[in-house]
N, C-alpha and C. Protein backbone atom coordinates (compact mmCIF):
# COMPACT_ATOMS: atom_id res chain seq x y z
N UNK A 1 77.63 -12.59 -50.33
CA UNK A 1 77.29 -11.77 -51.47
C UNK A 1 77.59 -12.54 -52.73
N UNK A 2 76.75 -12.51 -53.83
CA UNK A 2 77.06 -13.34 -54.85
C UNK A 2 76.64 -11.94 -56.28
N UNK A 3 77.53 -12.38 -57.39
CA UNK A 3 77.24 -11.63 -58.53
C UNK A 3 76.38 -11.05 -58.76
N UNK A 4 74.91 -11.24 -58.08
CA UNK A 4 73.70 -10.69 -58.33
C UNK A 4 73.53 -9.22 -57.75
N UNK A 5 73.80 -9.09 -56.57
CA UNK A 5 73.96 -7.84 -55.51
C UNK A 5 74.49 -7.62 -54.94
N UNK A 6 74.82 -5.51 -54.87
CA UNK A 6 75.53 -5.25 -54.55
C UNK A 6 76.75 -4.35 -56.04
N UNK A 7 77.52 -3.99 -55.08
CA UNK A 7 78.37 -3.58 -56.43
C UNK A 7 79.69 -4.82 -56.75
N UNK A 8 80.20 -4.32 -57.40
CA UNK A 8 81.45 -4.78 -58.28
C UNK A 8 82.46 -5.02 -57.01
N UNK A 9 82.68 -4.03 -56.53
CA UNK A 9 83.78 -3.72 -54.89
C UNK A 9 83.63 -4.67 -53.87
N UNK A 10 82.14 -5.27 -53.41
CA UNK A 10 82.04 -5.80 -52.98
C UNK A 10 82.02 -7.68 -53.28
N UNK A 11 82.25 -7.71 -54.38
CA UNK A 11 82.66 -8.92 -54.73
C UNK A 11 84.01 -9.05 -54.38
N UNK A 12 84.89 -8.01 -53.92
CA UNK A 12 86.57 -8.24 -54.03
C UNK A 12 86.89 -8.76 -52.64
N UNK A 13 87.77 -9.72 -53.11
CA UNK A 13 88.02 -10.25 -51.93
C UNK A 13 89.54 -9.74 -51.48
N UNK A 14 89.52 -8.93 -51.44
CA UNK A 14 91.65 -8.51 -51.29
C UNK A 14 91.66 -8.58 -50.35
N UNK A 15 92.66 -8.53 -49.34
CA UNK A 15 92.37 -7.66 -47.76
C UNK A 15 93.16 -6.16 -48.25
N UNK A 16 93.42 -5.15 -47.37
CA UNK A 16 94.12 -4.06 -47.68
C UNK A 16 95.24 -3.58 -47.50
N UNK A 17 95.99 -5.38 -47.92
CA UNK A 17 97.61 -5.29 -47.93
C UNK A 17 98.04 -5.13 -49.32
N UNK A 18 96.76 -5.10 -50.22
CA UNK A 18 96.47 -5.03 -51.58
C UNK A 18 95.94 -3.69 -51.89
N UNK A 19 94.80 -3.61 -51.94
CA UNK A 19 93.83 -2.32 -52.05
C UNK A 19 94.42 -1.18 -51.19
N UNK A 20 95.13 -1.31 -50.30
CA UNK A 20 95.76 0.16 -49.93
C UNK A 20 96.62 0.23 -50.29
N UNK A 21 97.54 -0.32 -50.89
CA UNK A 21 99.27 -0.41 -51.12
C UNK A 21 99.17 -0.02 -52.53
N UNK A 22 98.40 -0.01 -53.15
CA UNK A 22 98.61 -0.33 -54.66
C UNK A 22 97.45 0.51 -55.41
N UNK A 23 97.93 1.24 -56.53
CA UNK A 23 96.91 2.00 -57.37
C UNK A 23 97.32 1.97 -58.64
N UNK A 24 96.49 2.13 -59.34
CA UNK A 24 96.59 2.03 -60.61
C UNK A 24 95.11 2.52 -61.36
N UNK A 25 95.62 3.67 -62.42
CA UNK A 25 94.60 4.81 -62.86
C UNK A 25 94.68 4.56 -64.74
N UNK A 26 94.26 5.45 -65.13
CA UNK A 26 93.97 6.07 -66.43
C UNK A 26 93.95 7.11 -66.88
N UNK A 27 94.27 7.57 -67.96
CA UNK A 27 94.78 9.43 -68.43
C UNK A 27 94.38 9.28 -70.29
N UNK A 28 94.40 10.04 -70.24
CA UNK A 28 94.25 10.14 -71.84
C UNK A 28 94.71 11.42 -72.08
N UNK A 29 95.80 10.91 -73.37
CA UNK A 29 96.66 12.06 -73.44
C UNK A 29 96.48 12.31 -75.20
N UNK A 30 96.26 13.17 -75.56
CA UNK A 30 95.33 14.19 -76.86
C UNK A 30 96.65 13.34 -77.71
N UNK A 31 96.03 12.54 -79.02
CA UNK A 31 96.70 11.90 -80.19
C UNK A 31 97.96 12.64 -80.55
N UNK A 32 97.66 13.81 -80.96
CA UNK A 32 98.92 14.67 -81.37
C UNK A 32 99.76 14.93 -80.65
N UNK A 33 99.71 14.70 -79.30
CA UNK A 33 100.98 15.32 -78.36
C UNK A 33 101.42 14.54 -77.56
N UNK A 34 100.61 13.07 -78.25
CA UNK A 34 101.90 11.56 -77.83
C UNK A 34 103.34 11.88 -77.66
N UNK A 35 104.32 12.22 -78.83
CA UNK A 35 105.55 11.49 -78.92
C UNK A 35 106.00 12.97 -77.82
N UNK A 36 105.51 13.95 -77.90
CA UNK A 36 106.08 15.17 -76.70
C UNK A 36 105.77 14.41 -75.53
N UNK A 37 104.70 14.49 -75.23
CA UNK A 37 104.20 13.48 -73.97
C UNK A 37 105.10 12.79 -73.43
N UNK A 38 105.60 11.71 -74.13
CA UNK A 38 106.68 10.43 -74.12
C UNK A 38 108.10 11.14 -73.39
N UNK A 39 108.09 12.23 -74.39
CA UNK A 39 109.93 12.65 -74.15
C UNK A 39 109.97 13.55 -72.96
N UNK A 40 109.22 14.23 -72.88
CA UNK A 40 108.70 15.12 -71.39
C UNK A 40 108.91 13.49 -70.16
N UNK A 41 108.51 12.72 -70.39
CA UNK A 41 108.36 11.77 -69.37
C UNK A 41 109.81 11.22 -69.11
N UNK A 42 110.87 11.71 -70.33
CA UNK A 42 112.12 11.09 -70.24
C UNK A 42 113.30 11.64 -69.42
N UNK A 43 112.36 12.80 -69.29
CA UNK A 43 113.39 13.77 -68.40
C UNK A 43 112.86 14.66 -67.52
N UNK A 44 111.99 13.76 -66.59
CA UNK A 44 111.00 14.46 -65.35
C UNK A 44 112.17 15.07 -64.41
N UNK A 45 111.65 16.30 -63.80
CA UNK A 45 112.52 16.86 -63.08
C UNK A 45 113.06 16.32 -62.00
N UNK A 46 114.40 16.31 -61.61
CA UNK A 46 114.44 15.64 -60.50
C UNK A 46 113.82 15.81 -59.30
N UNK A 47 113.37 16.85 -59.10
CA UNK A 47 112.61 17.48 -57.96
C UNK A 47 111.40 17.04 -57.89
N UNK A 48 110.87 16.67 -58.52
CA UNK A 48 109.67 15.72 -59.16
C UNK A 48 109.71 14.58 -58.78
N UNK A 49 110.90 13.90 -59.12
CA UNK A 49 111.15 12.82 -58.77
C UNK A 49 111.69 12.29 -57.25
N UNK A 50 111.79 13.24 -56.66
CA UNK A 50 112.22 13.51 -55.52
C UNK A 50 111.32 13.58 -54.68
N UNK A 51 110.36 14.53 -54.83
CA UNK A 51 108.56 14.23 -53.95
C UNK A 51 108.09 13.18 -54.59
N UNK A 52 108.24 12.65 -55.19
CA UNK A 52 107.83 10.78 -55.49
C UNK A 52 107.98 10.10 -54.14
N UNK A 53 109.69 10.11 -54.36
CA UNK A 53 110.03 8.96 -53.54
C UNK A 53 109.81 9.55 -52.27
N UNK A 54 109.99 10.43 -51.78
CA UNK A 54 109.87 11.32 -50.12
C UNK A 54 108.51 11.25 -49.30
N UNK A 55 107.31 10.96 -50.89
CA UNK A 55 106.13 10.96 -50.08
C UNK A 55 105.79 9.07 -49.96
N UNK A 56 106.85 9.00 -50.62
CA UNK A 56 106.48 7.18 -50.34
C UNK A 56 106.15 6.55 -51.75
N UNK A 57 106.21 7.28 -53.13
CA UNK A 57 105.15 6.33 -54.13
C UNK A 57 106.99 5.16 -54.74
N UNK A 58 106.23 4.06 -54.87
CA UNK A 58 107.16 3.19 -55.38
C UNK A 58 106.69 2.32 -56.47
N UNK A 59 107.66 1.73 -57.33
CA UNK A 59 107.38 1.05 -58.24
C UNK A 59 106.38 2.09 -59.37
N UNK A 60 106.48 2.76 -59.67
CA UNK A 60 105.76 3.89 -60.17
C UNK A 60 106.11 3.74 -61.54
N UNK A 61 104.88 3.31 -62.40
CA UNK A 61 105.52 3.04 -63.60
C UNK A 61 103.96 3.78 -64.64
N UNK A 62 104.27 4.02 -65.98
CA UNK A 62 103.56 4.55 -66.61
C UNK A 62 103.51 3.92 -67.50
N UNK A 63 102.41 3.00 -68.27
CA UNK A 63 102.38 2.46 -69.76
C UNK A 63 101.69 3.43 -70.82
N UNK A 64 101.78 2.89 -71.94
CA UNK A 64 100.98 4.13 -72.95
C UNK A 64 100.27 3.10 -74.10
N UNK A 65 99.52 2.94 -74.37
CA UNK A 65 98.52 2.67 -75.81
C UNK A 65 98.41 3.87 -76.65
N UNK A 66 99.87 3.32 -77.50
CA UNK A 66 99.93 4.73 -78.42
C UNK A 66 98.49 4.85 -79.30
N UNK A 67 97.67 3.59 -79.93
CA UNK A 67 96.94 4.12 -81.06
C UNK A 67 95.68 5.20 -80.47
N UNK A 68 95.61 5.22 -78.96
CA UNK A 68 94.67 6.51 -78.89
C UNK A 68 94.85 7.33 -77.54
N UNK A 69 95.92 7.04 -77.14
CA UNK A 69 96.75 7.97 -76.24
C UNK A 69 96.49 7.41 -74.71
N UNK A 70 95.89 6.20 -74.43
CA UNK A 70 95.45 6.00 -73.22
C UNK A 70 96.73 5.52 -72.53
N UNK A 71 97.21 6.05 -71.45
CA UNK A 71 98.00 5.73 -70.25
C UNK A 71 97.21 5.29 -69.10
N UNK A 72 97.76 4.44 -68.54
CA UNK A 72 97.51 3.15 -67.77
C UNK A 72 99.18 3.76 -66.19
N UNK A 73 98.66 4.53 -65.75
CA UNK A 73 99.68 4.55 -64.27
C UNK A 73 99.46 3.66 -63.64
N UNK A 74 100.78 3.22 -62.76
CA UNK A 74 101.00 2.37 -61.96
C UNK A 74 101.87 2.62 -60.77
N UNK A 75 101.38 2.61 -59.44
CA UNK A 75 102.61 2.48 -57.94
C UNK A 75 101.85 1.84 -56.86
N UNK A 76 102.59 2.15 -55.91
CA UNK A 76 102.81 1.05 -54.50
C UNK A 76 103.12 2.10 -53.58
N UNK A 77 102.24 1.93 -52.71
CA UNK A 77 102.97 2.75 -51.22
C UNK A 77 102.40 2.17 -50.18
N UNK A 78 103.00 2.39 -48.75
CA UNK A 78 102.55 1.79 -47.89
C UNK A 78 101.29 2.33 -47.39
N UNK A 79 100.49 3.34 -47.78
CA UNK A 79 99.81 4.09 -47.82
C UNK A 79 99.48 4.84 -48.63
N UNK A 80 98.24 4.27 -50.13
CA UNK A 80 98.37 5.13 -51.33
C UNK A 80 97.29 5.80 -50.92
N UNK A 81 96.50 6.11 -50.30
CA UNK A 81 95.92 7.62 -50.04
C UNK A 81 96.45 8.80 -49.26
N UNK A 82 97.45 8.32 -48.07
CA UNK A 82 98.44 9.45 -47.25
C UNK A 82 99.35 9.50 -48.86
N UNK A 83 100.06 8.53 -48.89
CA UNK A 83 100.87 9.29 -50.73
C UNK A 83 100.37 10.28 -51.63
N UNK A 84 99.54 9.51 -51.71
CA UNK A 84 98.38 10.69 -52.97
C UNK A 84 97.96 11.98 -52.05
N UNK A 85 97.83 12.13 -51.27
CA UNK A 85 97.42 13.34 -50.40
C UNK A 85 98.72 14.26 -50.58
N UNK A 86 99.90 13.63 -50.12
CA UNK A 86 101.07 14.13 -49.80
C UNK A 86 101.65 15.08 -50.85
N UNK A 87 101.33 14.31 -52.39
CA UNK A 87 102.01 14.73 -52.91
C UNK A 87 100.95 16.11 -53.65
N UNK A 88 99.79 15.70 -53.94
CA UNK A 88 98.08 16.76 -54.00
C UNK A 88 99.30 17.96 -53.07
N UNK A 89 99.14 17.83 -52.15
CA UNK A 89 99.72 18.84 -51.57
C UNK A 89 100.89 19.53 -51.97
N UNK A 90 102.05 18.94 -52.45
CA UNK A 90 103.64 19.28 -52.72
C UNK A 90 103.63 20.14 -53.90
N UNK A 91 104.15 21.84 -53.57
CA UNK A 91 103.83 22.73 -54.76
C UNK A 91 104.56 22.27 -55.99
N UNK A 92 105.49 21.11 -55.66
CA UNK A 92 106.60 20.59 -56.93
C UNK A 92 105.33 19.93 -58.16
N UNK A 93 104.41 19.19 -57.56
CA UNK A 93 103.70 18.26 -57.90
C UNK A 93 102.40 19.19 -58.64
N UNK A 94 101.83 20.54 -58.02
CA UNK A 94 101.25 21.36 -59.09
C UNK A 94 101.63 21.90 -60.14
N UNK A 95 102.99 22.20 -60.21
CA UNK A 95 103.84 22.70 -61.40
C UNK A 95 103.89 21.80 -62.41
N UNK A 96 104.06 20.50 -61.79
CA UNK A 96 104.02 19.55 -62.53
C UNK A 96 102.89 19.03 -63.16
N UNK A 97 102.14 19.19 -62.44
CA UNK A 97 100.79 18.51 -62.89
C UNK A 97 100.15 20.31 -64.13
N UNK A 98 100.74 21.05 -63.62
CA UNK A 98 100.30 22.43 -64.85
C UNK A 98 100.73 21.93 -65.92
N UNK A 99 101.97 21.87 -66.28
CA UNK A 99 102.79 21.67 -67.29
C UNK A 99 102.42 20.15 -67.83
N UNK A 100 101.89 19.21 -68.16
CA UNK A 100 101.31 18.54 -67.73
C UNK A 100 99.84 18.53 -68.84
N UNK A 101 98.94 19.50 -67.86
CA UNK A 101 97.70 19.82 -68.10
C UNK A 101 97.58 19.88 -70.06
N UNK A 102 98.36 20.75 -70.57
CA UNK A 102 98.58 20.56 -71.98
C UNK A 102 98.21 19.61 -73.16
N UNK A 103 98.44 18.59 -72.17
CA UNK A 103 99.11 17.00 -73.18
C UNK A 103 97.37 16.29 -72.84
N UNK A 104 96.70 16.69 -72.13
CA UNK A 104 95.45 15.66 -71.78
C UNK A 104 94.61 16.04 -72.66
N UNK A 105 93.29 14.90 -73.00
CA UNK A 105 92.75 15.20 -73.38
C UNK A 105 91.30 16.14 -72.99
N UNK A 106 91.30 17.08 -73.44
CA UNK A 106 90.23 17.92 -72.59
C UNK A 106 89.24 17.15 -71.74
N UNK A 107 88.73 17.78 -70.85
CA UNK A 107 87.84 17.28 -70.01
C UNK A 107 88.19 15.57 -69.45
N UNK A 108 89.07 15.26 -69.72
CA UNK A 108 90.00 13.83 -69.19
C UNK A 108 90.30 14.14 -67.62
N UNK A 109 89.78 13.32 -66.87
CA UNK A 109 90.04 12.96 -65.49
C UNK A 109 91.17 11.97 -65.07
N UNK A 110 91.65 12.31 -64.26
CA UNK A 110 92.42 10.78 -63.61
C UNK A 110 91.60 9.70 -63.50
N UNK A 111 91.45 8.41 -64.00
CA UNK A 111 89.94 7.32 -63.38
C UNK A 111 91.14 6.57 -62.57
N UNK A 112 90.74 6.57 -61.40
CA UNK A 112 90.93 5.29 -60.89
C UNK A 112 90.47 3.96 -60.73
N UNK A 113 91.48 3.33 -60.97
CA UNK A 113 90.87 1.52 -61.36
C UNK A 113 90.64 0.40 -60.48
N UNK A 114 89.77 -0.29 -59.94
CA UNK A 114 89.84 -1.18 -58.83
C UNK A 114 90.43 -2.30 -58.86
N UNK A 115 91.64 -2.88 -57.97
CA UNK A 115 92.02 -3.87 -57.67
C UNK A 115 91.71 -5.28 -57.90
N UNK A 116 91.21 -6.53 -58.02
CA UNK A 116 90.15 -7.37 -57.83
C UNK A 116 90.61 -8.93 -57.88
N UNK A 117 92.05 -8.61 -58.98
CA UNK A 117 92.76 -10.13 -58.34
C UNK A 117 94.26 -9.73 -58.13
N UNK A 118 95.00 -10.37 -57.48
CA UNK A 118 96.23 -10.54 -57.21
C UNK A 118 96.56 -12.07 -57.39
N UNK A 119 98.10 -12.60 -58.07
CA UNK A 119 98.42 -13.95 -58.05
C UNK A 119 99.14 -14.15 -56.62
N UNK A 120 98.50 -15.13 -55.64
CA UNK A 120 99.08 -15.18 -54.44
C UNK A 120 100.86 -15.21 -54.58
N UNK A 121 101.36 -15.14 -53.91
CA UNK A 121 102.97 -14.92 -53.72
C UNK A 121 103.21 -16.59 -53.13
């Protein structure tokens, strides 16, 4: 397959010690309710934090581009679709994700982002 055809995905060469282990998304969180946003994030519940680690997500980190609210998530699991399922499921993780709901920018989706290089180890 070469640049010409085909999609984008299929140019990637990872195997899926990469592409399954590892995710990394996008959020957009409404200009005005940045610095709440921020401090809400400073003191996630522990119970919250608790179906994190129980369903497996690691290295779980969140960046922010304050000048227009875009967050950039980041984790690792040995399985980031059983993770992401796990936690979709965990009523801790709807409460959370309600409370939450507030700070986005309307009609803002989770995007998920594709993988495409890694620096070998």
């Amino acid at each position: 397959m070469d640049a010409t055809s085909g999609t984008i995905a299929d140019l990637v060469e990872l195997g899926p010690d990469v592409t399954a282990t590892r995710a990394c998304f996008l959020l957009h969180i409404r200009p005005e309710r940045l610095a709440e946003y921020v401090e809400v994030h400073q003191r996630v519940w522990p119970r919250m934090l608790d179906a994190l680690r129980r369903h497996g997500w690691r290295n779980y980190t969140l960046f922010l581009r304050e000048a227009d609210g875009l967050v950039v998530g980041y984790f690792e699991a040995d399985d980031v679709a059983a993770a992401q399922a796990a936690m979709g499921a965990d009523p801790v993780n709807a409460e959370w994700q309600a409370e939450m709901a507030q700070f986005f920018v309307e009609g803002s989706v989770q995007e998920a982002l594709l993988p495409y290089f890694r620096l070998p180890e």
